[in-house]
PDB file of N, CA and C in Angstrom:
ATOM      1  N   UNK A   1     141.583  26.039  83.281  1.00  0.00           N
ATOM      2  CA  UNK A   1     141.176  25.064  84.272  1.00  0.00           C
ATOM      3  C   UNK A   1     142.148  23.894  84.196  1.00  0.00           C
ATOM      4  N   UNK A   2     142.746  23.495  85.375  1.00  0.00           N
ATOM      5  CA  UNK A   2     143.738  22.302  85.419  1.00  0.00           C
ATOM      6  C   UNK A   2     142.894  21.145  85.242  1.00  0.00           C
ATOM      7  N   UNK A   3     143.669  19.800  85.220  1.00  0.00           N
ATOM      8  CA  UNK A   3     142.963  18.695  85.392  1.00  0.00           C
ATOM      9  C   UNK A   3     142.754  18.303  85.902  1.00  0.00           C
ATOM     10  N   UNK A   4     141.673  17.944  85.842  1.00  0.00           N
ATOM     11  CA  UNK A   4     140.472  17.010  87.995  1.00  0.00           C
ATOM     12  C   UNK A   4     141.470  15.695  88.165  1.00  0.00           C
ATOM     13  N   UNK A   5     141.971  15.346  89.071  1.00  0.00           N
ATOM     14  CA  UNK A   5     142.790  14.337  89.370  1.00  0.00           C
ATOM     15  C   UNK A   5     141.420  13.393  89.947  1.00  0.00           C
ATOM     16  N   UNK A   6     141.505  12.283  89.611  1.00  0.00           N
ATOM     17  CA  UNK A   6     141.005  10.906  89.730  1.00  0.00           C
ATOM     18  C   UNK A   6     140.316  10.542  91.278  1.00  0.00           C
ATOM     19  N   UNK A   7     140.807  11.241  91.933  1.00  0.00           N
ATOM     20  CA  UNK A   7     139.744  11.401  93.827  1.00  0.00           C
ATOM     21  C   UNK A   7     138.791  11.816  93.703  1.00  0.00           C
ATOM     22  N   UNK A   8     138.794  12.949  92.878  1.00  0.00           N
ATOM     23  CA  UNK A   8     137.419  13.993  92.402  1.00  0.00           C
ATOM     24  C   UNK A   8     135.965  12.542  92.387  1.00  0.00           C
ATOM     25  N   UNK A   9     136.665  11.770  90.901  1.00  0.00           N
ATOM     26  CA  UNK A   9     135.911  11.186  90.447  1.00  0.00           C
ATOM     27  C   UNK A   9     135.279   9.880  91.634  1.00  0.00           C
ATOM     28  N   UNK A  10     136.343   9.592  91.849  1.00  0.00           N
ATOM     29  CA  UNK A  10     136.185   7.922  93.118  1.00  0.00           C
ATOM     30  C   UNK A  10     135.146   8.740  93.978  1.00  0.00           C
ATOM     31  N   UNK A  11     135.777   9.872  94.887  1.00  0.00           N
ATOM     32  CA  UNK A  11     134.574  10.453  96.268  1.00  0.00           C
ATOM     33  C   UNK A  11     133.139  10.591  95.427  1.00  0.00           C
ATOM     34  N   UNK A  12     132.614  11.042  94.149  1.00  0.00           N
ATOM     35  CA  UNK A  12     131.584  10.854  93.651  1.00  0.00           C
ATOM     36  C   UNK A  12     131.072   9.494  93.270  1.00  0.00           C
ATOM     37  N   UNK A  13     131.880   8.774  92.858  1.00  0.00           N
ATOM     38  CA  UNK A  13     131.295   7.437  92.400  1.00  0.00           C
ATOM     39  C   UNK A  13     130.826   6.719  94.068  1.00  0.00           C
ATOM     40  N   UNK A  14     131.759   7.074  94.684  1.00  0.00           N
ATOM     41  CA  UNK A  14     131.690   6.474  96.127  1.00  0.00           C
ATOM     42  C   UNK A  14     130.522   6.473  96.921  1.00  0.00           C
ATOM     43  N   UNK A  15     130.214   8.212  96.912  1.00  0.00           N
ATOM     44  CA  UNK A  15     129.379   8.895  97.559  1.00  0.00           C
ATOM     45  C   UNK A  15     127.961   8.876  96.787  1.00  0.00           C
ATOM     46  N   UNK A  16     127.624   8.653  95.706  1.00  0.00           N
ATOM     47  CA  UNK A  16     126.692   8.284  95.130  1.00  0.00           C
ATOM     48  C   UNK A  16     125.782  10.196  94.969  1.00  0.00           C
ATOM     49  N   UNK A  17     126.533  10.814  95.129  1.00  0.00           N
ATOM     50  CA  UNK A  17     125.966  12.569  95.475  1.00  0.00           C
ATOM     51  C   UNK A  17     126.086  12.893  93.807  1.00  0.00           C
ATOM     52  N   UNK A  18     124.780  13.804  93.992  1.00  0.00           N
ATOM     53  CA  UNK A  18     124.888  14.799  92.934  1.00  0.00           C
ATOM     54  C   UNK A  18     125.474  15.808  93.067  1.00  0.00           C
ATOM     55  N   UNK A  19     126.479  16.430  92.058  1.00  0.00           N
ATOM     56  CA  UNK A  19     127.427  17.579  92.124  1.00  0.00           C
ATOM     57  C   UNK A  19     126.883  18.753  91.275  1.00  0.00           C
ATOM     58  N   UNK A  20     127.614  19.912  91.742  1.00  0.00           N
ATOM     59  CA  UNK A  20     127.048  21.385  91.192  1.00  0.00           C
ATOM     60  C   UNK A  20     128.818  21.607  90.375  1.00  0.00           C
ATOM     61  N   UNK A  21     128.730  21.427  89.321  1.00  0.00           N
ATOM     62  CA  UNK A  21     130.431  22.356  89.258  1.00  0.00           C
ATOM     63  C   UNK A  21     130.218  24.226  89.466  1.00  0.00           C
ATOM     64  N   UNK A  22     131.536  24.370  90.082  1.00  0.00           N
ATOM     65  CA  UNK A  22     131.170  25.964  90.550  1.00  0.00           C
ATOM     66  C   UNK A  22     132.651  26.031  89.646  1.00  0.00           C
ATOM     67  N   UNK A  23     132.600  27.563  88.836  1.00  0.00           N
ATOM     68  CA  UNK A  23     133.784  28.135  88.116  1.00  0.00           C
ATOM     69  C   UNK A  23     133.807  29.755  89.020  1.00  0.00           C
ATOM     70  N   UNK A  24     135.541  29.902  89.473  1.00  0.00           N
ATOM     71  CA  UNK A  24     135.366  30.955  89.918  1.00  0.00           C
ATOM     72  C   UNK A  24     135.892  31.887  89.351  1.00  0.00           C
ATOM     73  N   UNK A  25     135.634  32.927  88.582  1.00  0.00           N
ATOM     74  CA  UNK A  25     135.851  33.801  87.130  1.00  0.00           C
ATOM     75  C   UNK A  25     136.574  34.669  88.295  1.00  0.00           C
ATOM     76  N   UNK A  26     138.078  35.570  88.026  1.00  0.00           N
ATOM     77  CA  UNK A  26     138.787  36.638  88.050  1.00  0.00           C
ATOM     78  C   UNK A  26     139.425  36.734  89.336  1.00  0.00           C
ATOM     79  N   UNK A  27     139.078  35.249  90.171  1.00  0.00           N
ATOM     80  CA  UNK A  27     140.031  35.321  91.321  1.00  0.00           C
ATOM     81  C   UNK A  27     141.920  35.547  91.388  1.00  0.00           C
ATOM     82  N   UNK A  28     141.947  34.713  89.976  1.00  0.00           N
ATOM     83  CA  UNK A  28     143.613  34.712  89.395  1.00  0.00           C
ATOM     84  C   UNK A  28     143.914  36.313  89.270  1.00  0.00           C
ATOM     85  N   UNK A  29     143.200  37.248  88.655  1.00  0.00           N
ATOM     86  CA  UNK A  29     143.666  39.010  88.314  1.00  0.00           C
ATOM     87  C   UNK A  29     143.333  39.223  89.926  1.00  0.00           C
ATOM     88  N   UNK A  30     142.666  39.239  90.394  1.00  0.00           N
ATOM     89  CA  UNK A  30     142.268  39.742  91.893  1.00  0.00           C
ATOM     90  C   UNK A  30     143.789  39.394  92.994  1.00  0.00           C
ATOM     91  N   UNK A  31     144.316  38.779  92.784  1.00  0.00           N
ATOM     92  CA  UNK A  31     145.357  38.037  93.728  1.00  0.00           C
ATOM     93  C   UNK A  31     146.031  36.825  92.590  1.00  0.00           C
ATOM     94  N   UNK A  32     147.276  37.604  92.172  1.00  0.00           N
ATOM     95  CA  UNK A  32     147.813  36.204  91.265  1.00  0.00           C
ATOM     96  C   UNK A  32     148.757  36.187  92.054  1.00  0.00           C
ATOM     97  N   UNK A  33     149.198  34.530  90.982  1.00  0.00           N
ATOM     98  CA  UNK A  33     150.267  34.249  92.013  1.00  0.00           C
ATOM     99  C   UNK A  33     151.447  34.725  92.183  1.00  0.00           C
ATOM    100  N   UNK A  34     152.403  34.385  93.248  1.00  0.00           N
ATOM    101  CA  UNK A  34     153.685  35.158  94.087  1.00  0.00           C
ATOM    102  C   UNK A  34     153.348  36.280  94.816  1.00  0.00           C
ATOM    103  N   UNK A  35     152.322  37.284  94.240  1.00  0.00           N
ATOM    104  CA  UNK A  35     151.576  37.815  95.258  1.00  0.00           C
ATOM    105  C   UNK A  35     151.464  38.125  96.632  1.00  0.00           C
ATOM    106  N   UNK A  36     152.047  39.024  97.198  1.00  0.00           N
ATOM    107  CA  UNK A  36     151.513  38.971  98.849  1.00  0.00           C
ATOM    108  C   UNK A  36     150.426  39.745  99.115  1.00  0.00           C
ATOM    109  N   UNK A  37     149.657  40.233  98.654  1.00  0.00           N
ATOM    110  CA  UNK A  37     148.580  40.872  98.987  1.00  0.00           C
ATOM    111  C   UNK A  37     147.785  41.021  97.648  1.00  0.00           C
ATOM    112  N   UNK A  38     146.014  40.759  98.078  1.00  0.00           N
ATOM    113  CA  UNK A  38     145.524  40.815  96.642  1.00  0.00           C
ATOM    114  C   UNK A  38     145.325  42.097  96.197  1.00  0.00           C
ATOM    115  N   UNK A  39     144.828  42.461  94.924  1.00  0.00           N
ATOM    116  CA  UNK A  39     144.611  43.550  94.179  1.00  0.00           C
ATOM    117  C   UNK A  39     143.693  44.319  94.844  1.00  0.00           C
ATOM    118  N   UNK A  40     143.648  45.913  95.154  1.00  0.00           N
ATOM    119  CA  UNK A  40     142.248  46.632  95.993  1.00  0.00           C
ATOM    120  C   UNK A  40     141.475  46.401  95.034  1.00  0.00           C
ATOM    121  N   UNK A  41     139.702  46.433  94.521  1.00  0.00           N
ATOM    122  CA  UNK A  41     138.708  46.524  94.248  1.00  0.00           C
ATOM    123  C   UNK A  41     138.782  45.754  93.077  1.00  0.00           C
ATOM    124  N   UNK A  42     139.391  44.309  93.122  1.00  0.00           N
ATOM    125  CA  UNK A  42     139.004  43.151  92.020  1.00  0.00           C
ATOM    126  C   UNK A  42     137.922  42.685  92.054  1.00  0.00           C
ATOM    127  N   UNK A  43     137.332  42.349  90.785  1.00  0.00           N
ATOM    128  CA  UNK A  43     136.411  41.199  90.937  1.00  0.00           C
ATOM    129  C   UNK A  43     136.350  40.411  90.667  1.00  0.00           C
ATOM    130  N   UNK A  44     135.787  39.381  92.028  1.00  0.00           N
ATOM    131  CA  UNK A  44     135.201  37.875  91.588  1.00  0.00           C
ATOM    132  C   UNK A  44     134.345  37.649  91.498  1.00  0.00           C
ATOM    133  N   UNK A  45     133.424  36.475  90.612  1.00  0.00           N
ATOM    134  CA  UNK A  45     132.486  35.819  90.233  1.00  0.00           C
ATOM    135  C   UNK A  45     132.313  34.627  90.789  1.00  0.00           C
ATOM    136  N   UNK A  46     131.375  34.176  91.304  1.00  0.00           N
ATOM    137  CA  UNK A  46     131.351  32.590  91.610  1.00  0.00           C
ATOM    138  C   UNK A  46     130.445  32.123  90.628  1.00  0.00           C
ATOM    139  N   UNK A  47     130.515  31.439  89.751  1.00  0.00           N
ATOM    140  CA  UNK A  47     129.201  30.281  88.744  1.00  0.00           C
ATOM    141  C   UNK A  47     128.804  29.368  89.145  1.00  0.00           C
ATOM    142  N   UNK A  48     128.029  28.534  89.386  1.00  0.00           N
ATOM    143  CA  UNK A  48     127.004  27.333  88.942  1.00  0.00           C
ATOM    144  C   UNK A  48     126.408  26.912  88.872  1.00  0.00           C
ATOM    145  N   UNK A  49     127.095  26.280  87.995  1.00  0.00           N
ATOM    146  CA  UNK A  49     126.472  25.249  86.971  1.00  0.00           C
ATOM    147  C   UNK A  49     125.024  24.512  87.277  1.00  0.00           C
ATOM    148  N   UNK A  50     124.695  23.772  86.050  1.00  0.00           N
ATOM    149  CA  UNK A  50     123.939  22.823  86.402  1.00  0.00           C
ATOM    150  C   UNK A  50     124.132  21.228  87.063  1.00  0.00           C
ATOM    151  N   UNK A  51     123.264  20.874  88.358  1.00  0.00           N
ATOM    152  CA  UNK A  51     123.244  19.665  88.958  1.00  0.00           C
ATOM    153  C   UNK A  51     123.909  18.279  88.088  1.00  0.00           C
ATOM    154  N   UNK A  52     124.670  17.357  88.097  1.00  0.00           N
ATOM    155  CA  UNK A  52     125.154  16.761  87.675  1.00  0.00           C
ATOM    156  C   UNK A  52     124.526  15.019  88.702  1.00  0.00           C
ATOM    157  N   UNK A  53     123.172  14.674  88.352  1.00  0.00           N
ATOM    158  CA  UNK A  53     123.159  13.491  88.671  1.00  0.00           C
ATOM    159  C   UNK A  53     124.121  12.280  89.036  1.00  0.00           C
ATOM    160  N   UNK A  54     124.354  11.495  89.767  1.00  0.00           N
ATOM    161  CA  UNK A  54     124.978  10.552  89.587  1.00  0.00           C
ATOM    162  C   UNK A  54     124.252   9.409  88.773  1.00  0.00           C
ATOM    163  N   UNK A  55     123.147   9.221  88.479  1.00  0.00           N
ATOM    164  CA  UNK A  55     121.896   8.593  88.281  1.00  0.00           C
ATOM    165  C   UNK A  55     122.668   8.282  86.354  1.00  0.00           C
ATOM    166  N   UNK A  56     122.985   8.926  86.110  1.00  0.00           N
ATOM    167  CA  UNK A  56     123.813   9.278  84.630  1.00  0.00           C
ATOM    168  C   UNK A  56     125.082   8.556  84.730  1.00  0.00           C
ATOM    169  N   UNK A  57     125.439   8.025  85.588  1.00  0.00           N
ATOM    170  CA  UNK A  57     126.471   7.562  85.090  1.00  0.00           C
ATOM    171  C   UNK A  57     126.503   5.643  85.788  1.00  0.00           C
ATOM    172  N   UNK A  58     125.009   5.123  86.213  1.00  0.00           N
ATOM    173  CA  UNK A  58     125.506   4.535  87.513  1.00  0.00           C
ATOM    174  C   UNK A  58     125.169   2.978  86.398  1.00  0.00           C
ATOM    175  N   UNK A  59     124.917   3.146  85.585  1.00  0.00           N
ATOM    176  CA  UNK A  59     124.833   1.974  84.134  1.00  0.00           C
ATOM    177  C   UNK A  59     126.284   1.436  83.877  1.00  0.00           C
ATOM    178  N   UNK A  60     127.044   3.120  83.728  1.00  0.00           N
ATOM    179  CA  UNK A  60     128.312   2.552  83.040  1.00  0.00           C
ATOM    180  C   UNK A  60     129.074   1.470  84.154  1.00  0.00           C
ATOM    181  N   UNK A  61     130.119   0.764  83.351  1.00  0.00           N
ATOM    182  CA  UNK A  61     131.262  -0.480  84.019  1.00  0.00           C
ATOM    183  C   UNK A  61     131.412   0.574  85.271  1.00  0.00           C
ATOM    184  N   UNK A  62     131.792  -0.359  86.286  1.00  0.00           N
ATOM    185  CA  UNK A  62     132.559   0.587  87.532  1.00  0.00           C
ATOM    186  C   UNK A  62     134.203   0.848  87.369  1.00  0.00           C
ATOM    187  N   UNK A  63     134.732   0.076  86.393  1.00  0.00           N
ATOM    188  CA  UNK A  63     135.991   0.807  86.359  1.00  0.00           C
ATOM    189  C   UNK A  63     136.308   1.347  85.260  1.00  0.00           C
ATOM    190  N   UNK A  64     135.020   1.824  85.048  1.00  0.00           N
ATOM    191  CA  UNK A  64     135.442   3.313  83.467  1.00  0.00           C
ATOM    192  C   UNK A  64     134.270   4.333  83.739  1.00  0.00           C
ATOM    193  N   UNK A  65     133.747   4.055  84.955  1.00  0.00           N
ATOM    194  CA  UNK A  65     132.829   5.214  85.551  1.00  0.00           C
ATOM    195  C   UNK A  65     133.478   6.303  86.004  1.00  0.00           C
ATOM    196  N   UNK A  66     134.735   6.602  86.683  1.00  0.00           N
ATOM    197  CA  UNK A  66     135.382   7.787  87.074  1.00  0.00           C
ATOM    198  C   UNK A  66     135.749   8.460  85.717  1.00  0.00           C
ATOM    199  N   UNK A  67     136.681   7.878  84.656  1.00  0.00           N
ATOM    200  CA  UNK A  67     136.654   8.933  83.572  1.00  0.00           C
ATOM    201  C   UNK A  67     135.293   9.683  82.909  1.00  0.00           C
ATOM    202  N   UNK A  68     134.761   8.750  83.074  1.00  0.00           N
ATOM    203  CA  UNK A  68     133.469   9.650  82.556  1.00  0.00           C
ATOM    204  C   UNK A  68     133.228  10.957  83.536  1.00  0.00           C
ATOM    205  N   UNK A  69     132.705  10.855  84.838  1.00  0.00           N
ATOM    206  CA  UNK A  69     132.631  11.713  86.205  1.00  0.00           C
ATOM    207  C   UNK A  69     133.596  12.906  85.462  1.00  0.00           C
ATOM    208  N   UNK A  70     134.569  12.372  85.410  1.00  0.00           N
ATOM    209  CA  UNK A  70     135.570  13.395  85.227  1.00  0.00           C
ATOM    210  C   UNK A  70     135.638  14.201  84.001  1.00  0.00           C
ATOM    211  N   UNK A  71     135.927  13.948  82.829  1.00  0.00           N
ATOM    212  CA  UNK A  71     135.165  13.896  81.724  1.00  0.00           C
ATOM    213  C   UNK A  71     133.851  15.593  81.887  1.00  0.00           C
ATOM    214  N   UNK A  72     132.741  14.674  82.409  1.00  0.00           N
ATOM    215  CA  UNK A  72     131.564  15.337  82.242  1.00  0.00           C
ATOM    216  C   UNK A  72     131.523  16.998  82.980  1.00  0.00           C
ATOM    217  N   UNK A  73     132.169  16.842  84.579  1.00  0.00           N
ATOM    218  CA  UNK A  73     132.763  17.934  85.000  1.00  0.00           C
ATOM    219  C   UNK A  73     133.547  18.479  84.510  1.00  0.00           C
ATOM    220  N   UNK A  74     134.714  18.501  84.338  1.00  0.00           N
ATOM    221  CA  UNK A  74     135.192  19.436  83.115  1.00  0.00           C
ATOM    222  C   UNK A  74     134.867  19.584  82.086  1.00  0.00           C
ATOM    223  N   UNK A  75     134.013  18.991  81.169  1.00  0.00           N
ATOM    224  CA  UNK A  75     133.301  19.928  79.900  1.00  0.00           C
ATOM    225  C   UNK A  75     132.360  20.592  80.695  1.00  0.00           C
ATOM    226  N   UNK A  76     131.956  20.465  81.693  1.00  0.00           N
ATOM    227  CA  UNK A  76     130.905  21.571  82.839  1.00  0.00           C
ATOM    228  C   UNK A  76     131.808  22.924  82.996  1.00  0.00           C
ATOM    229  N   UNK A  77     132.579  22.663  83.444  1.00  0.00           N
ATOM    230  CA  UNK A  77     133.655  23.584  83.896  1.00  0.00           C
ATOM    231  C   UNK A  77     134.168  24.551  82.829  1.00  0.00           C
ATOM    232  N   UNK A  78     134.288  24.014  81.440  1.00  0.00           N
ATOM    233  CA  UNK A  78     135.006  24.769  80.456  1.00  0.00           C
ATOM    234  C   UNK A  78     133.800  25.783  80.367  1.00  0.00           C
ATOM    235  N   UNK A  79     132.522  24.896  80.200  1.00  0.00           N
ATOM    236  CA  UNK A  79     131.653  25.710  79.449  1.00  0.00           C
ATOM    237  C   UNK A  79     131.636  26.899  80.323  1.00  0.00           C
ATOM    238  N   UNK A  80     131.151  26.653  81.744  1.00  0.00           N
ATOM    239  CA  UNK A  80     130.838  28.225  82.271  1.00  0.00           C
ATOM    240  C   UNK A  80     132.332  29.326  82.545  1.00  0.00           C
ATOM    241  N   UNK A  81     133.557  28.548  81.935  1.00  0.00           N
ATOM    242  CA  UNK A  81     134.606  29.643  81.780  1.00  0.00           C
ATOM    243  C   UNK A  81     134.140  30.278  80.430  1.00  0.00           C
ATOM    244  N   UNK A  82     134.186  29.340  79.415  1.00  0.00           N
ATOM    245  CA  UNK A  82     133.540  30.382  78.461  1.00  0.00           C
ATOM    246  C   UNK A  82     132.719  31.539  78.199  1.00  0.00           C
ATOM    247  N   UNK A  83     131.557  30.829  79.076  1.00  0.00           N
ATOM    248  CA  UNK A  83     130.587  31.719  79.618  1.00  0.00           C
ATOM    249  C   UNK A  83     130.741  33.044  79.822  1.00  0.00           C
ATOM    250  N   UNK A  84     131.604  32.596  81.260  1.00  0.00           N
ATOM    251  CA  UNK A  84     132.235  33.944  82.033  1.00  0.00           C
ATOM    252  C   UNK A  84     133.409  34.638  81.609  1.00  0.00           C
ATOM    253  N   UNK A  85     133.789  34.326  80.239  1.00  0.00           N
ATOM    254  CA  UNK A  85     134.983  35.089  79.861  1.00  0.00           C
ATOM    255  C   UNK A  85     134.425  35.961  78.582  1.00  0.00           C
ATOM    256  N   UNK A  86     133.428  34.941  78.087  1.00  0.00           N
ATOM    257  CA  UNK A  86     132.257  35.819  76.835  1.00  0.00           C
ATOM    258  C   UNK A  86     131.365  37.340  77.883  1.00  0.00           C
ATOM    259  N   UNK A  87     131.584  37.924  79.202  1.00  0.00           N
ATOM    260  CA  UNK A  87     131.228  38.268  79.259  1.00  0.00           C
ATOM    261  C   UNK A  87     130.056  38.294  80.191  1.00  0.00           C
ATOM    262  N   UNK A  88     129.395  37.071  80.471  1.00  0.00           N
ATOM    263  CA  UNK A  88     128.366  36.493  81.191  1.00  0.00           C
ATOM    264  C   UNK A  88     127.301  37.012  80.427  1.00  0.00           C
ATOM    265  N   UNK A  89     127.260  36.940  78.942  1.00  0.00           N
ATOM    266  CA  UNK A  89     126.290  36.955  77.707  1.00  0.00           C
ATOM    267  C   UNK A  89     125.234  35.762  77.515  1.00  0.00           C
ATOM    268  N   UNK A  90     124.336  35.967  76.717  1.00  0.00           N
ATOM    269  CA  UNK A  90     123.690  34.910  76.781  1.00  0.00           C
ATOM    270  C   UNK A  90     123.020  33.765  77.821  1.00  0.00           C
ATOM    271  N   UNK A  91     122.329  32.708  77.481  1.00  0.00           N
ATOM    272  CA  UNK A  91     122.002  31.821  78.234  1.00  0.00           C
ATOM    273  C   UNK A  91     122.742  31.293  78.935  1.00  0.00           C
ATOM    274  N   UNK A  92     122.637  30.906  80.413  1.00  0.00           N
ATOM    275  CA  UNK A  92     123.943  30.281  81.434  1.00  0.00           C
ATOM    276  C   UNK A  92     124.154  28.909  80.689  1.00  0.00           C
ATOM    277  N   UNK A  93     125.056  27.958  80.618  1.00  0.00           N
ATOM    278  CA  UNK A  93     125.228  26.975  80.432  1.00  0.00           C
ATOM    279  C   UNK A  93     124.560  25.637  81.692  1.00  0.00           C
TER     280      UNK A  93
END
C-alpha cells in the first residue's frame, strides 16, 4: 500500500464524513503493470473495513488532525492486507 497523500486527510477533516477503508486484494496479479490486457480468470477481492468516525478525531489541534486521519487509515488499510494475504483467515479486522 503506497502513502495516502495529505488531500485524503483535509477532504475528511473538511467534510466532517465517516470513512469505510476498502483494500482491493489481487487486482495487481489480475492486470499488472505495463500490461495491455488483464490476466483471463484472476481474482479480485474487494474488503471493508470498519467505519472510521470522524467524531475520533474532532478533539485533536486542527493542524495535527490530518496526520492522525491519515495515520489511522493506513494502519486500517495494512491490517485488512494482512488479512487478505493471511488468506482471509480468521476474524475480519
Amino acid at each position: 500500500i503506497t502513502k495516502l497523500l495529505p488531500g485524503v486527510g483535509f477532504l475528511i477533516s473538511l467534510s466532517k464524513c465517516t470513512t469505510i477503508p476498502v483494500y482491493i486484494h489481487g487486482a495487481n496479479k489480475a492486470w499488472p503493470r505495463g500490461k495491455k490486457f488483464p490476466r483471463l480468470f484472476g481474482q479480485i477481492s474487494c474488503v471493508f473495513g470498519k467505519p472510521i468516525r470522524y467524531e475520533e478525531f474532532e478533539k485533536i489541534d486542527r493542524n495535527k488532525r490530518i496526520p492522525f486521519i491519515l495515520a489511522r487509515i493506513e494502519n486500517e488499510l495494512k491490517n485488512l492486507e494482512k488479512w487478505a494475504e493471511d488468506g482471509f483467515k480468521g476474524k475480519q479486522p
